[in-house]
N, C-alpha and C. Protein backbone atom coordinates (compact mmCIF):
# COMPACT_ATOMS: atom_id res chain seq x y z
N UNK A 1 -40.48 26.30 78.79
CA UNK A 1 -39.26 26.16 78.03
C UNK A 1 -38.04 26.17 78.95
N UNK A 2 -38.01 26.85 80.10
CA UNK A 2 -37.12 27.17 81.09
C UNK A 2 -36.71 25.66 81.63
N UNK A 3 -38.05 24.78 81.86
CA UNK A 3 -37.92 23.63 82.69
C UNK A 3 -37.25 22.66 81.78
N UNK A 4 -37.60 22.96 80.71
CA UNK A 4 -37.28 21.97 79.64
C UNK A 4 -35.63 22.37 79.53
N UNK A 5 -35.15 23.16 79.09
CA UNK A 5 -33.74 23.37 79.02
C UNK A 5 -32.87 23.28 80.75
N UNK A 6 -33.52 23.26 81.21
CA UNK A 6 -33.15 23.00 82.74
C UNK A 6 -32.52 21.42 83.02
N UNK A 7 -33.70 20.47 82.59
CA UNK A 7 -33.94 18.98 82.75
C UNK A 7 -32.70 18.70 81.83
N UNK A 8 -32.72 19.49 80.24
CA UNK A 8 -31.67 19.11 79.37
C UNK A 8 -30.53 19.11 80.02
N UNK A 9 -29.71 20.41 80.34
CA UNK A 9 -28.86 20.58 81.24
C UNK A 9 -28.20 19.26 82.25
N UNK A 10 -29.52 18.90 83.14
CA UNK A 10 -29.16 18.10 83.83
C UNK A 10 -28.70 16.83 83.55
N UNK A 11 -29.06 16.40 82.37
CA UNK A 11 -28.81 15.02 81.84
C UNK A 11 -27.99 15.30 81.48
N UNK A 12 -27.54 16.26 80.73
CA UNK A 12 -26.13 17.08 80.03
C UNK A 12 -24.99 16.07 80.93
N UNK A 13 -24.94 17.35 82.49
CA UNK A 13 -24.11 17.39 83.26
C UNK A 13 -24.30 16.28 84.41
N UNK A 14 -25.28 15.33 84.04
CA UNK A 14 -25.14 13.87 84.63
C UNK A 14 -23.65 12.92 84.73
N UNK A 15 -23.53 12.23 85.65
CA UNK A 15 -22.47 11.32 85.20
C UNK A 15 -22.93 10.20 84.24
N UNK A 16 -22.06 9.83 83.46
CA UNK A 16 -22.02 8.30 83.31
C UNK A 16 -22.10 7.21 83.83
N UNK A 17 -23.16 6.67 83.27
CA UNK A 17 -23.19 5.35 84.12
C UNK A 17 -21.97 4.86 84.02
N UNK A 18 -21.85 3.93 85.34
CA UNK A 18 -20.47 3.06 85.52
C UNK A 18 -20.73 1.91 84.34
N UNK A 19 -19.99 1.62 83.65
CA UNK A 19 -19.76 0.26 82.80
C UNK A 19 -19.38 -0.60 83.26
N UNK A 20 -19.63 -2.34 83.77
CA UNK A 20 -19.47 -2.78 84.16
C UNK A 20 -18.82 -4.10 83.39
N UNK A 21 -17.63 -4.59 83.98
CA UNK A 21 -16.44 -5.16 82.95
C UNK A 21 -17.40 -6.61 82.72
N UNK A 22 -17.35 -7.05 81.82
CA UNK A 22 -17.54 -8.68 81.57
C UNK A 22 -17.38 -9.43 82.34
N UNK A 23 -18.04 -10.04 83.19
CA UNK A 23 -17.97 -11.51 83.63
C UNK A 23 -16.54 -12.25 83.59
N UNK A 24 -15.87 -12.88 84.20
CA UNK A 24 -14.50 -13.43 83.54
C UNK A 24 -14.55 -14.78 83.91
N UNK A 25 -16.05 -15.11 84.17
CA UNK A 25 -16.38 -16.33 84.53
C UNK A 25 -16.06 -17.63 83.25
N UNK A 26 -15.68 -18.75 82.97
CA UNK A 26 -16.08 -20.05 82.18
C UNK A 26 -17.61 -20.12 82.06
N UNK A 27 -18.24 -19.85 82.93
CA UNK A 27 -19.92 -19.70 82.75
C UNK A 27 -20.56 -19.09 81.90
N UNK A 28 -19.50 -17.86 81.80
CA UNK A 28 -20.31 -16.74 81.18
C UNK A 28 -19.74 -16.70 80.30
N UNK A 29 -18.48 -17.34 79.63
CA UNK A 29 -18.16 -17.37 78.16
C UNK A 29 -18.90 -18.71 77.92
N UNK A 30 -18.76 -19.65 78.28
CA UNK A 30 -19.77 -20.43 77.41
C UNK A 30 -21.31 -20.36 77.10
N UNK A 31 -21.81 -19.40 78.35
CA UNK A 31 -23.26 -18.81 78.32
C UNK A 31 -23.49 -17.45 76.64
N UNK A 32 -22.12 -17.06 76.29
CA UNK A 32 -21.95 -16.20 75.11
C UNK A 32 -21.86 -17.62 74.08
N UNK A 33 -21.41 -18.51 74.29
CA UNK A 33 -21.29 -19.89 73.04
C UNK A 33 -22.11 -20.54 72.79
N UNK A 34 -22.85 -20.60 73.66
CA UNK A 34 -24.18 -21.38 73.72
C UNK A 34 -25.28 -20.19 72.82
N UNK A 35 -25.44 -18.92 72.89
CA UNK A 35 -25.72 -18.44 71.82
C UNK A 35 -26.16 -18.33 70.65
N UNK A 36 -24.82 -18.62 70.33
CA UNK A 36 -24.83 -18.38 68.67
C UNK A 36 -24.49 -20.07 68.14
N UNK A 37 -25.03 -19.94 67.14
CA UNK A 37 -24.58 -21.30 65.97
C UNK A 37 -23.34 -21.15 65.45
N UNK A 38 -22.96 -19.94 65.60
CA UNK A 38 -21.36 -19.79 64.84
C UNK A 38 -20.21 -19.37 66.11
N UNK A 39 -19.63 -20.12 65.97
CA UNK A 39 -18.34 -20.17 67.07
C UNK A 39 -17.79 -18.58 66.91
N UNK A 40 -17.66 -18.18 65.40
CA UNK A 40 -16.86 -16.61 65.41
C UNK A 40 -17.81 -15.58 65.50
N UNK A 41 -18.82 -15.82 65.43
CA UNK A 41 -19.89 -14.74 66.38
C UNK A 41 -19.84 -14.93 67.86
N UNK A 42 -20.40 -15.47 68.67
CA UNK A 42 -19.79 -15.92 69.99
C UNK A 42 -18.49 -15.26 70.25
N UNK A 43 -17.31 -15.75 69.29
CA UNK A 43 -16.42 -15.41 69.86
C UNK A 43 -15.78 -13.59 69.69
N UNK A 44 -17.06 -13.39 68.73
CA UNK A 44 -16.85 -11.55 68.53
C UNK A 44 -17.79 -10.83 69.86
N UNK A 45 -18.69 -11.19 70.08
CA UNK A 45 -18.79 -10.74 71.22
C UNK A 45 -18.22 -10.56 72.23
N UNK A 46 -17.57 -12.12 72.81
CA UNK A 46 -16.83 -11.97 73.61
C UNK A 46 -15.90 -11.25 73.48
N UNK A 47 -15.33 -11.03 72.64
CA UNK A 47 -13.90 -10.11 72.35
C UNK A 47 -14.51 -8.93 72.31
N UNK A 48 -15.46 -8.14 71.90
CA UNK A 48 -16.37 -7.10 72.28
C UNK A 48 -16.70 -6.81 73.55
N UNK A 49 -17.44 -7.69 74.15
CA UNK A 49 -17.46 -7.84 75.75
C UNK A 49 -15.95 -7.13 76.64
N UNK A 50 -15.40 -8.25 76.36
CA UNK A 50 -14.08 -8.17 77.01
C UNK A 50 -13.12 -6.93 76.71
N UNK A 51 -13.33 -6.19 75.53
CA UNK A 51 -12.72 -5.15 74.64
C UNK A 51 -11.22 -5.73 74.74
N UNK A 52 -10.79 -6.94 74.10
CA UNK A 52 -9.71 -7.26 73.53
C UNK A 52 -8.87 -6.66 72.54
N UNK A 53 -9.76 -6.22 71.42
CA UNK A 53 -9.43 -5.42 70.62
C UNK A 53 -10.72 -4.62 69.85
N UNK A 54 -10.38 -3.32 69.14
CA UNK A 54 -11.60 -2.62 69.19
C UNK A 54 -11.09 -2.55 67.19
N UNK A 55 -11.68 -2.69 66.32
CA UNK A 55 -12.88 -3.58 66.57
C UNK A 55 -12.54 -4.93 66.88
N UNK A 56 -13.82 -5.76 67.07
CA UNK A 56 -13.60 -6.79 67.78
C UNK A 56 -13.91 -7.93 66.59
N UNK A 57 -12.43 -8.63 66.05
CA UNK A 57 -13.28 -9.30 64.36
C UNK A 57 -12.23 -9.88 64.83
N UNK A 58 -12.92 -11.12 64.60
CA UNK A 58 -12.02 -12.79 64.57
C UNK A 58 -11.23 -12.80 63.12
N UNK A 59 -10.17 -13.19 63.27
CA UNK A 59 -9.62 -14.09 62.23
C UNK A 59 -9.01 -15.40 62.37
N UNK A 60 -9.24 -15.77 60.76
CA UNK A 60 -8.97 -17.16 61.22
C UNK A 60 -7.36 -17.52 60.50
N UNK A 61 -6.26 -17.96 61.46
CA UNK A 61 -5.07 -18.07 60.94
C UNK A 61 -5.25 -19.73 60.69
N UNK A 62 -4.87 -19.90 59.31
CA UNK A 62 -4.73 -21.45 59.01
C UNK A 62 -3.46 -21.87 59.66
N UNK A 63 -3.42 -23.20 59.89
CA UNK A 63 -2.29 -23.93 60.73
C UNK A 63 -2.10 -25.24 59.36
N UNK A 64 -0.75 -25.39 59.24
CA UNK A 64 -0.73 -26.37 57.91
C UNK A 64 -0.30 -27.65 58.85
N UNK A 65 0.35 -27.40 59.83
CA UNK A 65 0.55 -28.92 60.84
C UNK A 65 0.15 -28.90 62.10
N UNK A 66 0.14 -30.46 62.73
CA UNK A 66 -0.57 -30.82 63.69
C UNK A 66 -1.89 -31.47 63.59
N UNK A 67 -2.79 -31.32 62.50
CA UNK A 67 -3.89 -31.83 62.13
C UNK A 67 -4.43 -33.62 62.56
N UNK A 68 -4.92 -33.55 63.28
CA UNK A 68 -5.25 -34.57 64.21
C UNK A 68 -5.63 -35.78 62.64
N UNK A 69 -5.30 -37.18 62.77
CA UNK A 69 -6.47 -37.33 61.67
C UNK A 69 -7.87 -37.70 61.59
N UNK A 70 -8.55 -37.69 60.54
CA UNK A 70 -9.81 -37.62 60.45
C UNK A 70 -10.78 -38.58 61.45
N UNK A 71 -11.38 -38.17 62.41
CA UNK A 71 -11.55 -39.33 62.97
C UNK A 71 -12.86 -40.07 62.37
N UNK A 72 -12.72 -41.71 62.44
CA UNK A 72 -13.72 -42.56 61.75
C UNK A 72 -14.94 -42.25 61.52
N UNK A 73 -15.20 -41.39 62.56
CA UNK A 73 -16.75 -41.53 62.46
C UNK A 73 -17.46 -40.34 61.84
N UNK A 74 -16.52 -39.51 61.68
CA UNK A 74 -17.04 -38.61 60.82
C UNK A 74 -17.85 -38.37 59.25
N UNK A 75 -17.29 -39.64 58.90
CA UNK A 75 -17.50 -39.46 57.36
C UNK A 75 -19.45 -39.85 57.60
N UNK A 76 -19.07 -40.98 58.39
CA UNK A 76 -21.03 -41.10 58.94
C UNK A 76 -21.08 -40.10 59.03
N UNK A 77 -20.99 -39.47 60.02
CA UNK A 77 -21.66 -38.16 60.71
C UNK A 77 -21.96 -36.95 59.83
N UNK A 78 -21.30 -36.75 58.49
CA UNK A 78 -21.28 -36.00 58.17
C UNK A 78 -22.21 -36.40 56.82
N UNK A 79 -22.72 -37.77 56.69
CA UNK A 79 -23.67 -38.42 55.51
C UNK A 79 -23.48 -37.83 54.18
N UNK A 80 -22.09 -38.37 54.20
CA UNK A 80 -21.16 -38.69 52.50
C UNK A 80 -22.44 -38.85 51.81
N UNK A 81 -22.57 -38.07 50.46
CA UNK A 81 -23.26 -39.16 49.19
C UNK A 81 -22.18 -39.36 48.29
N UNK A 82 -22.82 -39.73 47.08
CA UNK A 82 -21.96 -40.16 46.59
C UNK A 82 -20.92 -39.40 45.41
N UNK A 83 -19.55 -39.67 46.04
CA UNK A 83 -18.66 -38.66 44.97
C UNK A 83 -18.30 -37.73 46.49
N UNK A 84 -19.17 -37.77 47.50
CA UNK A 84 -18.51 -36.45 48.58
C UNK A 84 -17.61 -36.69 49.20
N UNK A 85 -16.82 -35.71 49.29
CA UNK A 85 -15.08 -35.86 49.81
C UNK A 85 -15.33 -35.25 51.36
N UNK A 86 -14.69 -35.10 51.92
CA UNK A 86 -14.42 -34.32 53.18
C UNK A 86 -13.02 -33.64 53.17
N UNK A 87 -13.41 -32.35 53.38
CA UNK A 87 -11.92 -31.63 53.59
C UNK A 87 -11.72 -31.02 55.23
N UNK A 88 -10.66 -30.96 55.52
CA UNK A 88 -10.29 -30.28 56.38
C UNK A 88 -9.97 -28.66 56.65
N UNK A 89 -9.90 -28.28 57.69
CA UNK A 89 -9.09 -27.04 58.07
C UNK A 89 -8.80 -26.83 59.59
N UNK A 90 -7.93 -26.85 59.57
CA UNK A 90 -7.29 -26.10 61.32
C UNK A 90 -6.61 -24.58 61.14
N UNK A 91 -7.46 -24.36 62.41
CA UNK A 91 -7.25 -22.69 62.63
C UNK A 91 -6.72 -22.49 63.85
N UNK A 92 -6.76 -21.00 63.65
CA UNK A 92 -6.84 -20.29 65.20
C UNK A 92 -7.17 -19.51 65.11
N UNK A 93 -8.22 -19.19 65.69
CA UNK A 93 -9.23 -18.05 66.12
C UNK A 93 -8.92 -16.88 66.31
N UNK A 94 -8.42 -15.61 65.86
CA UNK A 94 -7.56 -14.69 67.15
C UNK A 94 -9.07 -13.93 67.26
N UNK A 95 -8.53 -12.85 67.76
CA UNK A 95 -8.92 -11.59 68.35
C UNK A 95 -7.92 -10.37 68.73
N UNK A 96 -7.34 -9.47 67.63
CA UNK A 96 -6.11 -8.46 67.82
C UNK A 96 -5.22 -10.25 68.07
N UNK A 97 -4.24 -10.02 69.22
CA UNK A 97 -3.69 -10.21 69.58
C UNK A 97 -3.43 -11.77 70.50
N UNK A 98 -5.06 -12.04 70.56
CA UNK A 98 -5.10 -13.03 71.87
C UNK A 98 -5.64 -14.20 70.71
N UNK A 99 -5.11 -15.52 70.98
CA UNK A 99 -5.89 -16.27 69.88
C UNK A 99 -6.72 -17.43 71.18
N UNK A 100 -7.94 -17.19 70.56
CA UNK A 100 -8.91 -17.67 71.48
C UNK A 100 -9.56 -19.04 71.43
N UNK A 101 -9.01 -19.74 70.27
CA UNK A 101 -9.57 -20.84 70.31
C UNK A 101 -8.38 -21.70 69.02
N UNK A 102 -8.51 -23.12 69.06
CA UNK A 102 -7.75 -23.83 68.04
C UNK A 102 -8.78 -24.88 67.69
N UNK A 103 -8.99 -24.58 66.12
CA UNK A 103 -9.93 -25.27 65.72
C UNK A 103 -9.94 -25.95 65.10
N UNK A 104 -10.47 -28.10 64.42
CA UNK A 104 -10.85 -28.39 63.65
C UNK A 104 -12.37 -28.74 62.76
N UNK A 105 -12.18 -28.23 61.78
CA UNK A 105 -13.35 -28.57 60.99
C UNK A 105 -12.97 -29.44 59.69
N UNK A 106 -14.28 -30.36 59.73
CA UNK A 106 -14.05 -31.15 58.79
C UNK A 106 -15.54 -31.44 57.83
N UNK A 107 -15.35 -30.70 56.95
CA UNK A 107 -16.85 -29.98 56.15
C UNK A 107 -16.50 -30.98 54.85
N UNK A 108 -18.22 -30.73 53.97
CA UNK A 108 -18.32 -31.55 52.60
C UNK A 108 -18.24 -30.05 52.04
N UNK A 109 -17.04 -30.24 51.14
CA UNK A 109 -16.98 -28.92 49.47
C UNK A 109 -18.01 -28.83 48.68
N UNK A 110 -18.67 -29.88 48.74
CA UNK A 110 -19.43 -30.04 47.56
C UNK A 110 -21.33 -29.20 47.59
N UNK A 111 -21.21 -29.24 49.48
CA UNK A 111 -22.16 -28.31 49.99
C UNK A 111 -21.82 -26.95 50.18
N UNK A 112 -21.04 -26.46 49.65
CA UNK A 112 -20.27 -25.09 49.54
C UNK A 112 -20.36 -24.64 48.48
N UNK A 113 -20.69 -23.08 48.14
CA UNK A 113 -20.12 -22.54 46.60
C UNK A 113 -18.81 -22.82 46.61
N UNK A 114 -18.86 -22.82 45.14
CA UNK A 114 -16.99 -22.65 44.86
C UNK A 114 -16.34 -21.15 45.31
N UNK A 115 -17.22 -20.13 45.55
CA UNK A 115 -16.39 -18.50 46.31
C UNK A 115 -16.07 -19.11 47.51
N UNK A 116 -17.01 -19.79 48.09
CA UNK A 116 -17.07 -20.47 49.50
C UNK A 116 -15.65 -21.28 49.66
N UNK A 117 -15.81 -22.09 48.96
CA UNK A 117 -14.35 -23.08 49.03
C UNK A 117 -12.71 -22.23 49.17
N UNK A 118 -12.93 -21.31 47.91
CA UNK A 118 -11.97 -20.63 47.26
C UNK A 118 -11.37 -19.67 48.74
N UNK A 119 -12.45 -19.12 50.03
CA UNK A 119 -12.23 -18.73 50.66
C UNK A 119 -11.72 -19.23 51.78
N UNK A 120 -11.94 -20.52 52.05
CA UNK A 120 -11.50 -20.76 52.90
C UNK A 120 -10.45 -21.72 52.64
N UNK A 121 -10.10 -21.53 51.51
CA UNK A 121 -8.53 -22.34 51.21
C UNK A 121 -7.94 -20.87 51.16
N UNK A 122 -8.11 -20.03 50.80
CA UNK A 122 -6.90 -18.81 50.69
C UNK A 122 -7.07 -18.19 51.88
N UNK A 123 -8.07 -17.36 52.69
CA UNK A 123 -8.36 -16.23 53.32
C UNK A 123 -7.71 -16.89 54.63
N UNK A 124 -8.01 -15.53 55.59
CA UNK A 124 -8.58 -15.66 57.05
C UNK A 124 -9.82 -15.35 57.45
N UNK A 125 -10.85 -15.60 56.87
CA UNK A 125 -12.07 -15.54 57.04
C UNK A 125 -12.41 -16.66 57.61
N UNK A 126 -13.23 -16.64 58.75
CA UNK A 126 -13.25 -18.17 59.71
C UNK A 126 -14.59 -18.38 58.64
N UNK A 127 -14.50 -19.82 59.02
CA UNK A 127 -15.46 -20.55 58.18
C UNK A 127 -17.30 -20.34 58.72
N UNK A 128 -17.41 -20.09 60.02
CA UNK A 128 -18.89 -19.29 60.18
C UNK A 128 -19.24 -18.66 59.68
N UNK A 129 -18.09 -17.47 59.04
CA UNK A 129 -18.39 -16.18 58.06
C UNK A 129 -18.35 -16.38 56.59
N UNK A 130 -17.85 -17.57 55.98
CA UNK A 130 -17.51 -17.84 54.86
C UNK A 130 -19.36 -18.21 54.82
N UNK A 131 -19.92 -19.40 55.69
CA UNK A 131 -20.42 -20.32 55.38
C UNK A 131 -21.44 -19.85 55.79
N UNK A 132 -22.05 -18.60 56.56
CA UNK A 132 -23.12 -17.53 56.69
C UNK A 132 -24.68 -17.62 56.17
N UNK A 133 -24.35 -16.96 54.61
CA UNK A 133 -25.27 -17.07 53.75
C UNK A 133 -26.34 -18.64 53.81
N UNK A 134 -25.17 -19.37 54.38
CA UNK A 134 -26.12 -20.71 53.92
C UNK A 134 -27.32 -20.99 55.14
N UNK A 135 -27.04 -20.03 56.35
CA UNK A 135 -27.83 -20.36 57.34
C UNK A 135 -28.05 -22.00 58.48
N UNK A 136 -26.98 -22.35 58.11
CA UNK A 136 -26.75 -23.37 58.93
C UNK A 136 -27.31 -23.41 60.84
N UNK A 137 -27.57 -24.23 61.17
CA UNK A 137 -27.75 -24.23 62.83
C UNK A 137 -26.58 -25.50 63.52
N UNK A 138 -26.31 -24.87 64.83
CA UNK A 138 -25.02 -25.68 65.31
C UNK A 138 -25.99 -26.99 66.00
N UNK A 139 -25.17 -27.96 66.29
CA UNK A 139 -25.89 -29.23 67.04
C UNK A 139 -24.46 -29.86 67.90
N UNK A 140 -24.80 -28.99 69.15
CA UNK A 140 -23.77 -29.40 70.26
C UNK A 140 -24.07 -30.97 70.59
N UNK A 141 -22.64 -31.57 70.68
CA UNK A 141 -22.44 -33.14 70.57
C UNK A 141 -21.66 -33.27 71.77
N UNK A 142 -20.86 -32.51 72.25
CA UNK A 142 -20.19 -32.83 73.95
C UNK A 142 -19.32 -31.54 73.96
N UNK A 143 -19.51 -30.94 75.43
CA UNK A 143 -18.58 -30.31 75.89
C UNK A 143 -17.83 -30.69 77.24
N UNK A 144 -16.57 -30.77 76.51
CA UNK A 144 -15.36 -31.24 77.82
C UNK A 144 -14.84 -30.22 78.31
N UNK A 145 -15.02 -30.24 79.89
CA UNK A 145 -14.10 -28.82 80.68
C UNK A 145 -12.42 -29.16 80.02
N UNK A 146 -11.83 -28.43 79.78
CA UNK A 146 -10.38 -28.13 79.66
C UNK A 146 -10.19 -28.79 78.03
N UNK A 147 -9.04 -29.60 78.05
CA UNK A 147 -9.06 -30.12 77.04
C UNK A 147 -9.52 -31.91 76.06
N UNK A 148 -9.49 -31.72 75.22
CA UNK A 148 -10.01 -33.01 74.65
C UNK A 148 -8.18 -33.31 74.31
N UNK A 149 -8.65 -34.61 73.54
CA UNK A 149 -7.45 -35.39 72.73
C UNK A 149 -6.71 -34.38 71.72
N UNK A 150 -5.56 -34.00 71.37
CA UNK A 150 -5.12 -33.04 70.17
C UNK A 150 -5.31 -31.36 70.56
N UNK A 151 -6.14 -31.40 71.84
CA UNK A 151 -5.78 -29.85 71.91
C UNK A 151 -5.29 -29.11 73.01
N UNK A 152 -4.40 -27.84 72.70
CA UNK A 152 -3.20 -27.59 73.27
C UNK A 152 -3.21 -27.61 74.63
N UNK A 153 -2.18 -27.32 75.44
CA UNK A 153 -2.29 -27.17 76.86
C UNK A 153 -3.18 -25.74 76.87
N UNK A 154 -3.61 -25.31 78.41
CA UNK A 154 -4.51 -23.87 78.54
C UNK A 154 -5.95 -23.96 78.27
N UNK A 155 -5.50 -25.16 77.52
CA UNK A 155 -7.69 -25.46 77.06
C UNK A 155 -8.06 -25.39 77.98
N UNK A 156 -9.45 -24.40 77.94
CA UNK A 156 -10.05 -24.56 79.11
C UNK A 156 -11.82 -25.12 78.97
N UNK A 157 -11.76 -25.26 77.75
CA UNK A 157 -13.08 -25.97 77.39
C UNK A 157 -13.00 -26.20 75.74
N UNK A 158 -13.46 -27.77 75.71
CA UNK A 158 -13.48 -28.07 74.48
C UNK A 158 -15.02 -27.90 73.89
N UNK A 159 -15.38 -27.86 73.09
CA UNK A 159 -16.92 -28.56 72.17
C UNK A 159 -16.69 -29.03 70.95
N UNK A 160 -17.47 -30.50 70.99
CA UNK A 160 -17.63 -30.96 70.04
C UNK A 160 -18.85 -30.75 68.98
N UNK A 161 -19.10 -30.35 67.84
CA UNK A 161 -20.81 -29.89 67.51
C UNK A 161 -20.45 -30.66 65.75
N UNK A 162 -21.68 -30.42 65.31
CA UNK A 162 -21.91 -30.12 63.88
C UNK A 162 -23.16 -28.86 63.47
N UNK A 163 -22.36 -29.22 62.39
CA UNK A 163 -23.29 -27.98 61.71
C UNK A 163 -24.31 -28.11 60.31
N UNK A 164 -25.22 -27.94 60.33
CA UNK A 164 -26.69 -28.36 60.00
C UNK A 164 -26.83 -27.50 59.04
N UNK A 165 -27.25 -28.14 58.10
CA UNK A 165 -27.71 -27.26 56.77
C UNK A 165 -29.12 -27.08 57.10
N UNK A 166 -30.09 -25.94 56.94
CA UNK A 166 -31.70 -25.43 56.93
C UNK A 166 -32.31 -27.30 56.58
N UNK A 167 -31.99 -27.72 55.53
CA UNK A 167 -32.69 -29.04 55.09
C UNK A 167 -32.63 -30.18 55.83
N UNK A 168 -31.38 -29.83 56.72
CA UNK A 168 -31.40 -30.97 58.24
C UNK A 168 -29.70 -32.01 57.71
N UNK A 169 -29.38 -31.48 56.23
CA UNK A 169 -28.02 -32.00 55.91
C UNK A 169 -27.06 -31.82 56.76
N UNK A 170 -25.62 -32.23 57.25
CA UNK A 170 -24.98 -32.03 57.89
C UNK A 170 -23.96 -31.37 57.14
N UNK A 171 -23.04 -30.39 57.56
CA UNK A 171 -21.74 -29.40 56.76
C UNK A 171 -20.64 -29.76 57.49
N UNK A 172 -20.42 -29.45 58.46
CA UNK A 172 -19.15 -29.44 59.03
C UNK A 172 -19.27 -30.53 60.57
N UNK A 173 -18.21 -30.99 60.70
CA UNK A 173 -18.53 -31.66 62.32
C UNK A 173 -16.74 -30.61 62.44
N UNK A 174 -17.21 -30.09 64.09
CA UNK A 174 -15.77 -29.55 64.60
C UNK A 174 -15.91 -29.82 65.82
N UNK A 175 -14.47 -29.54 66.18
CA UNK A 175 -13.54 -29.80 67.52
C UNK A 175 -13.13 -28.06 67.76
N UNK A 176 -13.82 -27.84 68.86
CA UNK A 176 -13.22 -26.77 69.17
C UNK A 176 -12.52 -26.86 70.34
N UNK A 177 -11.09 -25.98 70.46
CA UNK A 177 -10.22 -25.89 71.73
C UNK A 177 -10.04 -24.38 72.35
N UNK A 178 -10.73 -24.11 73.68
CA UNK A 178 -11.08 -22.76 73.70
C UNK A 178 -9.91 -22.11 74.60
N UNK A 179 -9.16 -21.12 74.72
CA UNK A 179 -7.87 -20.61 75.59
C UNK A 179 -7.76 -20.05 76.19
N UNK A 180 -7.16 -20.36 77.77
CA UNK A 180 -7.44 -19.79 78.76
C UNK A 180 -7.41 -18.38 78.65
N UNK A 181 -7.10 -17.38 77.16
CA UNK A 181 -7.05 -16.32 77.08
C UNK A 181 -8.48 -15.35 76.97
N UNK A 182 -9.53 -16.60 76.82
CA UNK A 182 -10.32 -16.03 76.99
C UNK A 182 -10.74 -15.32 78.61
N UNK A 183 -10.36 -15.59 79.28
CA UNK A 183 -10.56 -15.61 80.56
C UNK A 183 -9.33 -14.73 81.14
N UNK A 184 -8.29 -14.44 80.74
CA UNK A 184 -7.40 -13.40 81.24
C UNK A 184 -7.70 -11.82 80.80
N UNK A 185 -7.53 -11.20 82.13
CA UNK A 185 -7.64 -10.16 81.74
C UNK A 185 -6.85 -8.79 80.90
């Protein structure tokens, strides 16, 4: 019993391991993006990682201008039936304080509940979290170092993806614009 409360002790009065800060590499945030299917998971880690803010929960601030327009090829891409609309949304990603990405998505409503819709026309709930339940998988389509067409200066990496319904339907095609804030310390 002696040895045993001895050993306790010692772990007691051990140090702490050293914690070692995040990576502040472009490698290693897109190695966190590559990840996940949802851009605001990815990007809660990283903000976790990085301890940006504690807790570490994305929101999504809607932007009512600037909205690039729809580009042509989407409505293919996104395999309209018939009666399906396409809506938009542009965001910005934060994290506390740092906003980490500027985003468009351009999703079918009609593959959405109406709570679903209702949320992401009113809330700041990013649309990964709205659109969750449905289990979607991402399908990376190009990533450009820095910025693409329409997104801001500081980009330091764009992706282009869609997002896949379980049945192989398509939901959303987005443009993401990622900020050099991810990468400052």
């Amino acid at each position: 019993m002696g040895s045993d409360l001895a050993a306790l002790l010692a772990l007691i009065m051990a140090p702490a391991p050293l914690v070692q800060p995040a990576p502040l590499t472009l490698d290693a945030f897109e190695a966190v993006l590559a990840r996940h299917d949802s851009a605001t998971l990815a990007l809660e880690e990283w903000c976790d990682m990085r301890r940006f803010a504690s807790p570490a929960r994305i929101t999504a601030e809607l932007l009512r201008s600037g909205a690039p327009p729809l580009p042509t090829d989407v409505p293919r891409q996104l395999e309209l039936g018939p009666g399906e609309t396409v809506a938009q949304r542009n965001v910005r990603l934060n994290c506390g304080d740092r906003a980490l990405s500027i985003a468009w998505n351009w999703y079918v409503p009609d593959r959405l509940t109406p709570s679903m819709n209702a949320a992401l026309a009113k809330t700041d709930i990013p649309f990964g979290k709205v659109a969750a339940s449905l289990n979607f998988r991402r399908k990376a389509i190009a990533t450009i170092a820095g910025p693409a067409a329409n997104c801001p200066p500081g980009t330091i990496s764009t992706h282009q993806a869609m997002l896949l319904l379980p049945d192989g339907r398509p939901l959303a095609y987005l443009v993401e614009c990622y900020t050099a804030a991810n990468l400052a310390p």
